[in-house]
C-alpha atoms as a PDB file:
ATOM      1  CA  UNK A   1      -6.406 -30.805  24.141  1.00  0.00           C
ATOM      2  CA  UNK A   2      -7.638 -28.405  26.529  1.00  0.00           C
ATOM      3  CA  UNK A   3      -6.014 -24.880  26.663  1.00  0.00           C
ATOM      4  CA  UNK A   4      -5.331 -22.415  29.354  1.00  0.00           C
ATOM      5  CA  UNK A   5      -7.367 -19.231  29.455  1.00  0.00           C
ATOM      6  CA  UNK A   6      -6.298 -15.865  28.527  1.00  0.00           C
ATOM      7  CA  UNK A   7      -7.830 -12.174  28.927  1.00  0.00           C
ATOM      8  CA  UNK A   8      -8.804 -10.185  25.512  1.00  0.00           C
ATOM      9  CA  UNK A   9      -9.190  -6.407  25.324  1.00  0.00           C
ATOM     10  CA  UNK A  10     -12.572  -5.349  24.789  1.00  0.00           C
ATOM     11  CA  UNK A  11     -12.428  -1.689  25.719  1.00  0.00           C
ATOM     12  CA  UNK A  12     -13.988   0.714  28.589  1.00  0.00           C
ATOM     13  CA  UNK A  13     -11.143  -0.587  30.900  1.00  0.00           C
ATOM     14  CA  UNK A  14     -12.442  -4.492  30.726  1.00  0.00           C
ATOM     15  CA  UNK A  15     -10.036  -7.419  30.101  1.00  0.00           C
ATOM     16  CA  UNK A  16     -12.496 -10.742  29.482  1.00  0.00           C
ATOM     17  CA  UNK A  17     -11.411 -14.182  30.367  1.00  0.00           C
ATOM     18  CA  UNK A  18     -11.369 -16.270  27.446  1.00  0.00           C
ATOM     19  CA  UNK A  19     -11.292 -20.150  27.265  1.00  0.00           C
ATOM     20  CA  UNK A  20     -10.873 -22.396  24.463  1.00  0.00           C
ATOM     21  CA  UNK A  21     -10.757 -26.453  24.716  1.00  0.00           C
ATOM     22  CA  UNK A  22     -11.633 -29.069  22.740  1.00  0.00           C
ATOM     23  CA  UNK A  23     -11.051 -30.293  19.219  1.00  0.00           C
ATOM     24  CA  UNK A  24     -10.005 -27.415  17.614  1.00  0.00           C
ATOM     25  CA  UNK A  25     -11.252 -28.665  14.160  1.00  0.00           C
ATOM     26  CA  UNK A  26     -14.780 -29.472  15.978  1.00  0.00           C
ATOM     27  CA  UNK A  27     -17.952 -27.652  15.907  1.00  0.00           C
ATOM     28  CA  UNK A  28     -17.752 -24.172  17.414  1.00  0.00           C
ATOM     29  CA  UNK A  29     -20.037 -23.939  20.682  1.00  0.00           C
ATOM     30  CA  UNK A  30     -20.491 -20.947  22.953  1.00  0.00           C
ATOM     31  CA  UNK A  31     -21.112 -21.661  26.830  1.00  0.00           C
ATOM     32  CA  UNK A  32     -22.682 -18.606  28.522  1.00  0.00           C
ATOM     33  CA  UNK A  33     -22.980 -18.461  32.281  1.00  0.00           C
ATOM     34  CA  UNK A  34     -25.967 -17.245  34.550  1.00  0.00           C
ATOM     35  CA  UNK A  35     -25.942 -14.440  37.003  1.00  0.00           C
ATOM     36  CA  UNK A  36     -24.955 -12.020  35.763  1.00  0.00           C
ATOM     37  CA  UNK A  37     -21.586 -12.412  37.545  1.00  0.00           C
ATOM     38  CA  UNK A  38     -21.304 -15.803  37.677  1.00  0.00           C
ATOM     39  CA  UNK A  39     -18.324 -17.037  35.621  1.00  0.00           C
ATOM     40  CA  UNK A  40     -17.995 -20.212  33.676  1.00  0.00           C
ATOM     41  CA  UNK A  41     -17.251 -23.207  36.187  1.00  0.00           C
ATOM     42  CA  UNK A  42     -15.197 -25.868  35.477  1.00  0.00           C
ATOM     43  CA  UNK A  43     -17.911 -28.483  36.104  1.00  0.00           C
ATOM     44  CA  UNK A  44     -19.833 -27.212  32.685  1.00  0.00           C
ATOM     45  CA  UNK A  45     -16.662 -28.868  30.956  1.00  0.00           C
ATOM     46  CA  UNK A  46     -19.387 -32.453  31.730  1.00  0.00           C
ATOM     47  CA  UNK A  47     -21.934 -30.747  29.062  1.00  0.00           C
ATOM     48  CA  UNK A  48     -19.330 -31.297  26.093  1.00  0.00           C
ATOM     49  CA  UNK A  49     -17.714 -33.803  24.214  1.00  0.00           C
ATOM     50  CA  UNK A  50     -13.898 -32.718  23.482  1.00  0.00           C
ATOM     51  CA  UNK A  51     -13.600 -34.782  20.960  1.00  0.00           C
ATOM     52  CA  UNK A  52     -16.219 -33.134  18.700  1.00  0.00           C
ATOM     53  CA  UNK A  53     -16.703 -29.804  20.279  1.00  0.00           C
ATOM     54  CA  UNK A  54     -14.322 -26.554  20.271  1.00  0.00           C
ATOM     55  CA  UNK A  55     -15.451 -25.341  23.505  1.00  0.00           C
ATOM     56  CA  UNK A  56     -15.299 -21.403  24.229  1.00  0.00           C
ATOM     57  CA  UNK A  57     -15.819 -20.474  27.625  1.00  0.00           C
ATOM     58  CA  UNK A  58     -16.327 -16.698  28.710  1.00  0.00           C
ATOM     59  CA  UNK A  59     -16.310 -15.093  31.726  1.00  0.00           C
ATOM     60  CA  UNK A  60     -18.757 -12.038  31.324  1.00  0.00           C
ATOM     61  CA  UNK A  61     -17.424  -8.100  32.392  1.00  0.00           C
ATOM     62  CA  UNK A  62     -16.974  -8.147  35.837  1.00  0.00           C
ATOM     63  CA  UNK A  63     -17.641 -11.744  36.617  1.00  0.00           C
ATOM     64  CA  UNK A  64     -15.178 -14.814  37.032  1.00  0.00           C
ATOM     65  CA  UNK A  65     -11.844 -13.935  36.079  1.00  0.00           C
ATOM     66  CA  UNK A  66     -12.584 -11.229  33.912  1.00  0.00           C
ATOM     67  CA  UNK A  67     -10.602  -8.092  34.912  1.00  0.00           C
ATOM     68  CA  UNK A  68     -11.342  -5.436  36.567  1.00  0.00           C
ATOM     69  CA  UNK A  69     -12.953  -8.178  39.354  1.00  0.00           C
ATOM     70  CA  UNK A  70     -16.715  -6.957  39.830  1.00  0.00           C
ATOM     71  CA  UNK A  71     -16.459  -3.972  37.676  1.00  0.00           C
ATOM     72  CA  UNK A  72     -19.757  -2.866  36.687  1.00  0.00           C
ATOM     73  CA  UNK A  73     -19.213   0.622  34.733  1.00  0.00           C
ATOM     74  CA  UNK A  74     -19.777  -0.009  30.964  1.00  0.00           C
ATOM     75  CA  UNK A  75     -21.298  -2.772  31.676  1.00  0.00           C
ATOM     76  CA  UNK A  76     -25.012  -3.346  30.044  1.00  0.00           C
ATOM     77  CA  UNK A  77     -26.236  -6.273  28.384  1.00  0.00           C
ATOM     78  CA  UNK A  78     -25.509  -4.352  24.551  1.00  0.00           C
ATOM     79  CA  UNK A  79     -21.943  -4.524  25.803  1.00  0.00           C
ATOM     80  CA  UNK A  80     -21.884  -8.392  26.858  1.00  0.00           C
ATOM     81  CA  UNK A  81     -23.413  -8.805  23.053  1.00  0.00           C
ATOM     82  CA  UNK A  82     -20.636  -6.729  21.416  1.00  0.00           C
ATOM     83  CA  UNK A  83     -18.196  -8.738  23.324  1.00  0.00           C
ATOM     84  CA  UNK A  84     -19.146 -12.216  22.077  1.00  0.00           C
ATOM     85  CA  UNK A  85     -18.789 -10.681  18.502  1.00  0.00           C
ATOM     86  CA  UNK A  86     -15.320  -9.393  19.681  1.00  0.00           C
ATOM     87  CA  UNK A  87     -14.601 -12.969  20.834  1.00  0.00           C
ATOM     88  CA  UNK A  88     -15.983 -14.948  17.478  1.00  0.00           C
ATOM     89  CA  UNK A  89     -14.316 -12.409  15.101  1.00  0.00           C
ATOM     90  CA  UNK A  90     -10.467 -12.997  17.486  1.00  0.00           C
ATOM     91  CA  UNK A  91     -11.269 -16.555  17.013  1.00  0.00           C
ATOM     92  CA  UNK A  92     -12.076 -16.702  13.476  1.00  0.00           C
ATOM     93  CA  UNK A  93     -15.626 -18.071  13.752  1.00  0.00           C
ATOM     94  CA  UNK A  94     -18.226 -17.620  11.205  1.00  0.00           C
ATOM     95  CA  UNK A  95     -21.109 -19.162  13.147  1.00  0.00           C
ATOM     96  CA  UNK A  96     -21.085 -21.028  16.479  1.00  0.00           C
ATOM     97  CA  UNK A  97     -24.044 -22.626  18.710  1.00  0.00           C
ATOM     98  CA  UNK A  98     -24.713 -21.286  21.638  1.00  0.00           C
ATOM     99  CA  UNK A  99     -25.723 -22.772  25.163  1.00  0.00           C
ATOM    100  CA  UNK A 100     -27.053 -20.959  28.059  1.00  0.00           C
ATOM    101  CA  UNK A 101     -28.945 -21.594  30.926  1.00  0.00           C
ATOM    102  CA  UNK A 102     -31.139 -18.387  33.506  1.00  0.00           C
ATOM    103  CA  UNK A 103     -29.023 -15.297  32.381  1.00  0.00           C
ATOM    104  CA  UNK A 104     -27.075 -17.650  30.017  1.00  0.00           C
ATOM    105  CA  UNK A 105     -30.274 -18.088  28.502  1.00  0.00           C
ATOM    106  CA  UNK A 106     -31.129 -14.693  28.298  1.00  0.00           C
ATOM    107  CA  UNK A 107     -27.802 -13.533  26.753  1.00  0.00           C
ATOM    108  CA  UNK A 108     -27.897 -16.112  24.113  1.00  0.00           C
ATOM    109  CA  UNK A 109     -31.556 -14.932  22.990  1.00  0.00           C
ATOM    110  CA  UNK A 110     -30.607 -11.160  22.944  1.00  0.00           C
ATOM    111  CA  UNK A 111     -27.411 -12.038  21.011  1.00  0.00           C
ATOM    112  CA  UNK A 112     -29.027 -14.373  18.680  1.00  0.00           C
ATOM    113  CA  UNK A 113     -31.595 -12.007  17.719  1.00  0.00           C
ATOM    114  CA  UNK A 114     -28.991  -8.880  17.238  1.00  0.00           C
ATOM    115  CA  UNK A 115     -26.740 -11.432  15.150  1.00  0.00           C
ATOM    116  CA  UNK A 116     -29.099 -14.531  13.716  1.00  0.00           C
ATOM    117  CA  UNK A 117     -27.127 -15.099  10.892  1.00  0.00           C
ATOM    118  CA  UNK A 118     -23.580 -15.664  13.252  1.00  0.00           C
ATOM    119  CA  UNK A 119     -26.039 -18.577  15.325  1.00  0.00           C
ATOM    120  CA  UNK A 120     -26.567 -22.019  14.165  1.00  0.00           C
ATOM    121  CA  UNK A 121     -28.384 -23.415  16.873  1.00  0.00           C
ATOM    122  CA  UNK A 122     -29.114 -23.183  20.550  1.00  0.00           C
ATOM    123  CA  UNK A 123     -29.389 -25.178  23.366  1.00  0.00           C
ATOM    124  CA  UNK A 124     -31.449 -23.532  26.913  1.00  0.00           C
ATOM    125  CA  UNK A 125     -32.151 -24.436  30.070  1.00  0.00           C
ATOM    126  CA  UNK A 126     -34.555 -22.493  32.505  1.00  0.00           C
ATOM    127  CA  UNK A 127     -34.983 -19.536  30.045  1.00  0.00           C
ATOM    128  CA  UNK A 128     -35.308 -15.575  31.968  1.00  0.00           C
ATOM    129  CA  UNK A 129     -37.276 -13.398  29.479  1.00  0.00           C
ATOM    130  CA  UNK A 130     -35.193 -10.493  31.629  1.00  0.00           C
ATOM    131  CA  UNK A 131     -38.980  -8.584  32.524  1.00  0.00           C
ATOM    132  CA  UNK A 132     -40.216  -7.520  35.410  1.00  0.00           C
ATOM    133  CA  UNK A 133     -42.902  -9.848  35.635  1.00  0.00           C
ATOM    134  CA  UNK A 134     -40.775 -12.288  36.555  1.00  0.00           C
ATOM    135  CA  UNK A 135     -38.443 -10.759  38.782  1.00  0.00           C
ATOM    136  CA  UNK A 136     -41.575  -9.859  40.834  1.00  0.00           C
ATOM    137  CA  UNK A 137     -42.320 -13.688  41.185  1.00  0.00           C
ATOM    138  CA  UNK A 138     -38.799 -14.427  41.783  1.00  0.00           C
ATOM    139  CA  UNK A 139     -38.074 -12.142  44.765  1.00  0.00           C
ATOM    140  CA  UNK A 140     -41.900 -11.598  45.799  1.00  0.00           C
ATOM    141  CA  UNK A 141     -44.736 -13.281  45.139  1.00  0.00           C
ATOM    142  CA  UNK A 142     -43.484 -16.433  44.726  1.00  0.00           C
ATOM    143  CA  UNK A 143     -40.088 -15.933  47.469  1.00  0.00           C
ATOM    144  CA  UNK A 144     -43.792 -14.779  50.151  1.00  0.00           C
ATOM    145  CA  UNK A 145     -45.262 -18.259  48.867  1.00  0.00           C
ATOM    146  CA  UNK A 146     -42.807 -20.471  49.319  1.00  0.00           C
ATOM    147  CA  UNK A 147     -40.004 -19.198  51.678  1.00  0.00           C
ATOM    148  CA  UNK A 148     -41.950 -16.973  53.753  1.00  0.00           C
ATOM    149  CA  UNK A 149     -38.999 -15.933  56.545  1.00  0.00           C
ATOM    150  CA  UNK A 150     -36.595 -15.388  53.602  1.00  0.00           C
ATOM    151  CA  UNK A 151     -38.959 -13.336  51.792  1.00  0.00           C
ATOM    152  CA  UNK A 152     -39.637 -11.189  54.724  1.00  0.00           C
ATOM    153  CA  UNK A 153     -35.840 -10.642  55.423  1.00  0.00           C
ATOM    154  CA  UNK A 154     -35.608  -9.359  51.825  1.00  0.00           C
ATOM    155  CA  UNK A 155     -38.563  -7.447  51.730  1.00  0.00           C
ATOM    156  CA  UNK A 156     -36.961  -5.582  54.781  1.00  0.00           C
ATOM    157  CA  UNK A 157     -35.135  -3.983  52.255  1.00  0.00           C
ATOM    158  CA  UNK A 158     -38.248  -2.924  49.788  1.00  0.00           C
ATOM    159  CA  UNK A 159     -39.637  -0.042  48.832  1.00  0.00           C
ATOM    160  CA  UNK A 160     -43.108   1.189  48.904  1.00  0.00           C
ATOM    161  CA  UNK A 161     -44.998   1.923  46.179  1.00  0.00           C
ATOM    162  CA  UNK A 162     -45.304  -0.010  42.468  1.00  0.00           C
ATOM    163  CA  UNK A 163     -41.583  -1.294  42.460  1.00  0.00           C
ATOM    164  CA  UNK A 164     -40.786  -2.822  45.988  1.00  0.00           C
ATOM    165  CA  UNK A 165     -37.804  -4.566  44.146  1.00  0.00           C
ATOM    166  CA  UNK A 166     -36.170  -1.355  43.534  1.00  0.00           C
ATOM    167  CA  UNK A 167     -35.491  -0.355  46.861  1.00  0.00           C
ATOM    168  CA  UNK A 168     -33.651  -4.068  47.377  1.00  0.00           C
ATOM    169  CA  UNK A 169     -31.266  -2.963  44.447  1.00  0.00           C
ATOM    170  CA  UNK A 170     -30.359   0.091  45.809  1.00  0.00           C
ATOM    171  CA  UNK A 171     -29.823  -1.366  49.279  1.00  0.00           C
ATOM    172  CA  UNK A 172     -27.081  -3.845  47.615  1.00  0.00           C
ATOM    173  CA  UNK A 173     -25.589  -1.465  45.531  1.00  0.00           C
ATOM    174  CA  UNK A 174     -24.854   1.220  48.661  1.00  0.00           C
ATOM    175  CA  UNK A 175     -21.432   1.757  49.254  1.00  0.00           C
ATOM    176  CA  UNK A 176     -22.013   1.537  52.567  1.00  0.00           C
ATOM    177  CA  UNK A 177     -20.543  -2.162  53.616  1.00  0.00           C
ATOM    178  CA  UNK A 178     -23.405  -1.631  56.738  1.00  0.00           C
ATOM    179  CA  UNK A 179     -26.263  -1.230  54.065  1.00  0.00           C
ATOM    180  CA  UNK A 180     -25.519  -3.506  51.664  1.00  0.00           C
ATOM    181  CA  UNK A 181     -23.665  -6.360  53.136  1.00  0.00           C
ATOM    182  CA  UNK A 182     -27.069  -7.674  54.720  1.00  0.00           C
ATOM    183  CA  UNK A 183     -29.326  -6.712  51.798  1.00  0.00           C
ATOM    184  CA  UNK A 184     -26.547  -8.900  49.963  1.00  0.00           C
ATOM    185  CA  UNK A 185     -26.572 -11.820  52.019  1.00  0.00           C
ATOM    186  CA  UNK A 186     -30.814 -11.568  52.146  1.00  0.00           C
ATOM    187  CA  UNK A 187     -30.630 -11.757  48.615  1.00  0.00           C
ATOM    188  CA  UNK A 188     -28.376 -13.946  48.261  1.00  0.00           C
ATOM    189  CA  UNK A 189     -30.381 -16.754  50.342  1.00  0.00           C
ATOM    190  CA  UNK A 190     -33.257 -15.961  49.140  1.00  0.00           C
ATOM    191  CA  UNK A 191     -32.060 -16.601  45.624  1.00  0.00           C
ATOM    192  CA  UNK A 192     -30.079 -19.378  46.583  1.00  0.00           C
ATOM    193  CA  UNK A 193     -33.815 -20.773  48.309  1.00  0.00           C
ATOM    194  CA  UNK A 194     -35.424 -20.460  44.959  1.00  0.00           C
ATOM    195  CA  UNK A 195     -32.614 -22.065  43.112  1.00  0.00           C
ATOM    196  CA  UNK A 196     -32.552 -25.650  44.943  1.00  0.00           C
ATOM    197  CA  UNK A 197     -35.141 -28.416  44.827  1.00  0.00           C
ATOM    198  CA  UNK A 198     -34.309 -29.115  48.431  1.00  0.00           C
ATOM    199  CA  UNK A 199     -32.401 -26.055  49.846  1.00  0.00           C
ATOM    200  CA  UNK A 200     -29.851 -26.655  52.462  1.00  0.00           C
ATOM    201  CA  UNK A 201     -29.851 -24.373  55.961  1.00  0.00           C
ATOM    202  CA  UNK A 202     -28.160 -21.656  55.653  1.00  0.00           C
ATOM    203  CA  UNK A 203     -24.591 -21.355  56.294  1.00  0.00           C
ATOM    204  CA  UNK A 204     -23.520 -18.655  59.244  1.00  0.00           C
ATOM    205  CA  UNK A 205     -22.696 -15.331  57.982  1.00  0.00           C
ATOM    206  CA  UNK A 206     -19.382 -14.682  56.141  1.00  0.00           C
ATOM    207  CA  UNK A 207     -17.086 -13.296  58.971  1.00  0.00           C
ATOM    208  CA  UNK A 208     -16.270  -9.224  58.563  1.00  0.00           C
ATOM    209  CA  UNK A 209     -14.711  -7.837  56.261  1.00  0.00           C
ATOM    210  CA  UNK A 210     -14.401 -11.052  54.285  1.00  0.00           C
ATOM    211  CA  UNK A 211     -15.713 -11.080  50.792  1.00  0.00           C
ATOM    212  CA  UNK A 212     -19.209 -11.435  49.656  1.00  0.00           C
ATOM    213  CA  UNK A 213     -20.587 -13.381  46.612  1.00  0.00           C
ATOM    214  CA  UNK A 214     -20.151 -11.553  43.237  1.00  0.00           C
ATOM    215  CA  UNK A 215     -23.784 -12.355  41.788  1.00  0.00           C
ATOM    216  CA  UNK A 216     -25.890 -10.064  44.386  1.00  0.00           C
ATOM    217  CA  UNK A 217     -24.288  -6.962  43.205  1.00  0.00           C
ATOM    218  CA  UNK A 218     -24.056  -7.501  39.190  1.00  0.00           C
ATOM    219  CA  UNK A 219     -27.605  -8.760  39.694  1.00  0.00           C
ATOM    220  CA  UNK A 220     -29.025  -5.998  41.273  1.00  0.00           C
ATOM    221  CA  UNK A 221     -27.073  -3.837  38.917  1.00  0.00           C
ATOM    222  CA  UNK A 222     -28.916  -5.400  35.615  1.00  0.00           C
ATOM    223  CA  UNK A 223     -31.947  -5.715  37.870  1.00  0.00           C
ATOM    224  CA  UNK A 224     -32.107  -2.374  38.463  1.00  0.00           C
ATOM    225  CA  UNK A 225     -31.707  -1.088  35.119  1.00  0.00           C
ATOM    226  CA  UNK A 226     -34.636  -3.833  33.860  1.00  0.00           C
ATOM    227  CA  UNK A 227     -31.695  -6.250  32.155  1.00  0.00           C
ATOM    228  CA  UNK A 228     -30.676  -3.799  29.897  1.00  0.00           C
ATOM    229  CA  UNK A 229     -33.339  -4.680  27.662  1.00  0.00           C
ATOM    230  CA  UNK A 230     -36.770  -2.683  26.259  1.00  0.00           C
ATOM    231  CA  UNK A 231     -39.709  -4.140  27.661  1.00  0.00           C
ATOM    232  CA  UNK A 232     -40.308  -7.462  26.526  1.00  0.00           C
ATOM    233  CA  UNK A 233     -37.562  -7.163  24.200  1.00  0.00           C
ATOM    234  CA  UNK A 234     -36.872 -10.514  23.967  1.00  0.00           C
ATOM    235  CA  UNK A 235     -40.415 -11.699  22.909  1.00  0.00           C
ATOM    236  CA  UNK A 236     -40.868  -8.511  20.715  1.00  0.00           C
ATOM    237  CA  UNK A 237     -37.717  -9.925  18.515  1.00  0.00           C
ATOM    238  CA  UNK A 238     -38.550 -13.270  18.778  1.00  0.00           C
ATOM    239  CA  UNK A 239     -39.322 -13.325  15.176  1.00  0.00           C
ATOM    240  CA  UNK A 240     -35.885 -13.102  14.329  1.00  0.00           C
ATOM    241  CA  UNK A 241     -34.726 -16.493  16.250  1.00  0.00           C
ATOM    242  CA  UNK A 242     -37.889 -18.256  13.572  1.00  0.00           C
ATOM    243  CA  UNK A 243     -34.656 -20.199  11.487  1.00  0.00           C
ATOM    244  CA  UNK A 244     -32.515 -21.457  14.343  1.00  0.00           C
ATOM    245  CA  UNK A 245     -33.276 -24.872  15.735  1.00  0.00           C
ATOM    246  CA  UNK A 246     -33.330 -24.705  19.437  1.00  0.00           C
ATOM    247  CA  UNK A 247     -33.460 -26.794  22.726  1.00  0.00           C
ATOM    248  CA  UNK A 248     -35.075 -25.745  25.405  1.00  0.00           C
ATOM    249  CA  UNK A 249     -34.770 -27.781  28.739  1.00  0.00           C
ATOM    250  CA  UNK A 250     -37.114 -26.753  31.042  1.00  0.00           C
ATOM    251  CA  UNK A 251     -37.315 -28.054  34.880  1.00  0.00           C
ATOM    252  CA  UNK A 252     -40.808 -28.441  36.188  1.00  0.00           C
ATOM    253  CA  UNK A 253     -40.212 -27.300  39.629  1.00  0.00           C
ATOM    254  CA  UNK A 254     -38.298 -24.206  38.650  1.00  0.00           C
ATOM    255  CA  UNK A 255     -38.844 -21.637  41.487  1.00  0.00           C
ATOM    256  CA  UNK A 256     -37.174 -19.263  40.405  1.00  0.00           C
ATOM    257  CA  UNK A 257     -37.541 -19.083  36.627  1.00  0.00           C
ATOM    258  CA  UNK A 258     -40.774 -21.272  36.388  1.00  0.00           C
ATOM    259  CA  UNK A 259     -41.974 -22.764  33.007  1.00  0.00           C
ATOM    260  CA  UNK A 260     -44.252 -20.475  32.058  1.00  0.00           C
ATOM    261  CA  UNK A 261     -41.426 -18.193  30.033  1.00  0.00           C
ATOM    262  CA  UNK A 262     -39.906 -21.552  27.950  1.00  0.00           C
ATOM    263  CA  UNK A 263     -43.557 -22.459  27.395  1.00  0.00           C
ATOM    264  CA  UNK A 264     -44.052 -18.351  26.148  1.00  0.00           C
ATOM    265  CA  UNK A 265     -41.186 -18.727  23.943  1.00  0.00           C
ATOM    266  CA  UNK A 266     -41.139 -21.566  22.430  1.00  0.00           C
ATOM    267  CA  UNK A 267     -45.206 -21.258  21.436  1.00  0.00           C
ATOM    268  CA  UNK A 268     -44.087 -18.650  18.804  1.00  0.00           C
ATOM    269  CA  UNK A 269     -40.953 -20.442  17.246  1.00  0.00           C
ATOM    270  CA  UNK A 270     -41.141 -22.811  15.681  1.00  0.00           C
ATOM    271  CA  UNK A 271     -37.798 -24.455  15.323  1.00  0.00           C
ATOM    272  CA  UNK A 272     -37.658 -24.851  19.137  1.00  0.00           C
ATOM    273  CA  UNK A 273     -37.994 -28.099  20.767  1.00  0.00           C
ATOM    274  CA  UNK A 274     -39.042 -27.590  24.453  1.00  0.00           C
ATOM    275  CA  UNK A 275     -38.431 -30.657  27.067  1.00  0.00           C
ATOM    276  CA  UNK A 276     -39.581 -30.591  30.571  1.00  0.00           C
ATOM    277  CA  UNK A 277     -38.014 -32.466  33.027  1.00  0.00           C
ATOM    278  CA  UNK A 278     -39.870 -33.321  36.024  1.00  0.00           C
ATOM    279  CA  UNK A 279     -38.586 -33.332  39.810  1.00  0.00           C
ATOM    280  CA  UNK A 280     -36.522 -30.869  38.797  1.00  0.00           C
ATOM    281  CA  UNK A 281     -35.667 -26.867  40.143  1.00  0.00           C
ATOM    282  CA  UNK A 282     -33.628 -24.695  38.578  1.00  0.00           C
ATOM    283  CA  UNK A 283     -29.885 -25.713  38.977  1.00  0.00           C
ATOM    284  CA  UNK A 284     -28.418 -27.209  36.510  1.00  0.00           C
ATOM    285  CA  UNK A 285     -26.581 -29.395  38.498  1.00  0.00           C
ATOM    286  CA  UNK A 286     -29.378 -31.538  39.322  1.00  0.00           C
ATOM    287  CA  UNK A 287     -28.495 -34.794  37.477  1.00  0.00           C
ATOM    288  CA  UNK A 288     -31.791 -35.594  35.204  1.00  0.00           C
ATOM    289  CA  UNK A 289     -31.317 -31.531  33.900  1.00  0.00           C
ATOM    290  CA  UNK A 290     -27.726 -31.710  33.499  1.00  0.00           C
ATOM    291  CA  UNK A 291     -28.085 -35.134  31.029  1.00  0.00           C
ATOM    292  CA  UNK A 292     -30.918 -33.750  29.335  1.00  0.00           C
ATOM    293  CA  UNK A 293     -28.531 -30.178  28.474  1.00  0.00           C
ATOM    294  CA  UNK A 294     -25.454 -32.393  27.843  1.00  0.00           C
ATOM    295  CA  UNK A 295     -28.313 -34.655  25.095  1.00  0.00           C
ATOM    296  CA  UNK A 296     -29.212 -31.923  23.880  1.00  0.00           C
ATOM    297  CA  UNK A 297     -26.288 -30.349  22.924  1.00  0.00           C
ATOM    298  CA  UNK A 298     -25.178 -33.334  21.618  1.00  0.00           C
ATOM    299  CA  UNK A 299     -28.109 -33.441  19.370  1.00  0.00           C
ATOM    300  CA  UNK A 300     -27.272 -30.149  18.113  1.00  0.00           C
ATOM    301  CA  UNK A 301     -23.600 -30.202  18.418  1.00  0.00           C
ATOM    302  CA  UNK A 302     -22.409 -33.331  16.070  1.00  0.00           C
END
């Protein structure tokens, strides 16, 4: 029932990895992963029901397996969009559901608002609007409120003036391994901090020379360039999303993509159910938010 994955040619150099599993007479559904540059794990398979659901995994540009490994030229969010179409059209989809939780989240909206009529439903957890506003929380205000060293070892890597973030982006993306291999790893933690209910310590620094994570450097690559996206784009063209039934799951204690944004989006549509789920941050791996995705797409998905 479950296939292997295989790369598909989608131009500027990049070779995406492409899963499908499932029933392949079942209900087309989309998983998107966070990051960017995170990759679709194997423990999402949980969220689906093989027996109903032809599953399509994808590993964005330059995360996961896709090929070249971390590449981040031609790589925008208007590209990750075109590429989904590329993937539905080599599959021979007319309309899928989509799920997607942080970035996930955010991809799915943008896409579903370029191509509502390709979308029959969506299913979100933690949902990133992709503005500054909340970046600003994420790696500042709320990093200083909660996890003050962390926040302090990042902001070593701030600029002055209106955009401290931007000198943290610039840090990571420095080809110089002694520049941005600790901006990396501050980020990294710091992130990491904001992601878990209960963070763990922090594990000793990777030894040298051996690799780093993938997500701090396609992060601060979107990051730096705003997502990709106008401002507010998301909201702007939220009009668009007004005929596609939606589930939002929504952890209370999300630290790093709080509920204000699901509550923001899902006051102007409609069609979108939103659940909170308390005693919760923002992985998904915690086990009441992981049921409440898998319910929901199975509410969606039948």
């Amino acid at each position: 029932m479950h296939a292997e994955g295989a790369h598909l040619e989608v131009g500027d150099g990049h070779r995406i990895w492409v899963r499908v599993w499932g029933n392949p007479a079942g209900v087309p559904v989309v998983f998107l992963h966070g990051g960017p540059g995170s990759g679709a794990a194997p423990a999402m398979e949980g969220l689906f029901d093989p027996e109903r659901h032809r599953v399509v995994f994808v590993d964005q540009r330059g995360a996961g397996r896709s090929l070249p490994p971390r590449a981040r030229h031609a790589n925008t969010t208007a590209d990750l969009v075109a590429d989904l179409e590329r993937v539905r059209e080599a599959l021979g989809i007319d309309r899928w559901f989509m799920v997607g939780g942080s970035w996930g989240a955010t991809l799915a909206l943008v896409y579903a608002e370029a191509h509502p009529r390709r979308v029959c439903g969506l299913a979100l957890r933690s949902v990133f609007l992709g503005t500054q506003d909340e970046l600003r929380w994420a790696f500042d205000t709320g990093l200083r409120a909660f996890f003050p060293a962390r926040h302090a070892a990042l902001r070593a890597f701030a600029s002055a003036g209106a955009n401290p973030l931007s000198g943290i982006w610039h840090a990571i993306l420095d080809p110089d391994p002694a520049v941005h291999r600790p901006a990396a790893l501050a980020f990294y933690r710091a992130e990491r901090a904001m992601s878990e209910l209960c963070p763990p310590p922090d594990a000793p620094d990777p030894p040298e020379g051996a690799p780093l994570p993938a997500t701090p450097f396609m992060e601060a690559h979107y990051f730096a360039h705003d997502c990709f996206l106008a401002p507010d784009q998301i909201m702007r063209n939220a009009g668009r999303l007004a005929d596609i039934p939606a589930e939002i799951i929504q952890p209370l204690q999300d630290l790093l993509c709080p509920p204000a944004a699901s509550a923001r989006l899902a006051a102007g549509w409609p069609a979108a159910r939103l659940h909170v789920v308390p005693g919760a941050g923002h992985s998904v791996h915690h086990p009441e938010v992981f049921a409440a995705l898998r319910a929901a797409i199975g509410r969606f998905v039948s």
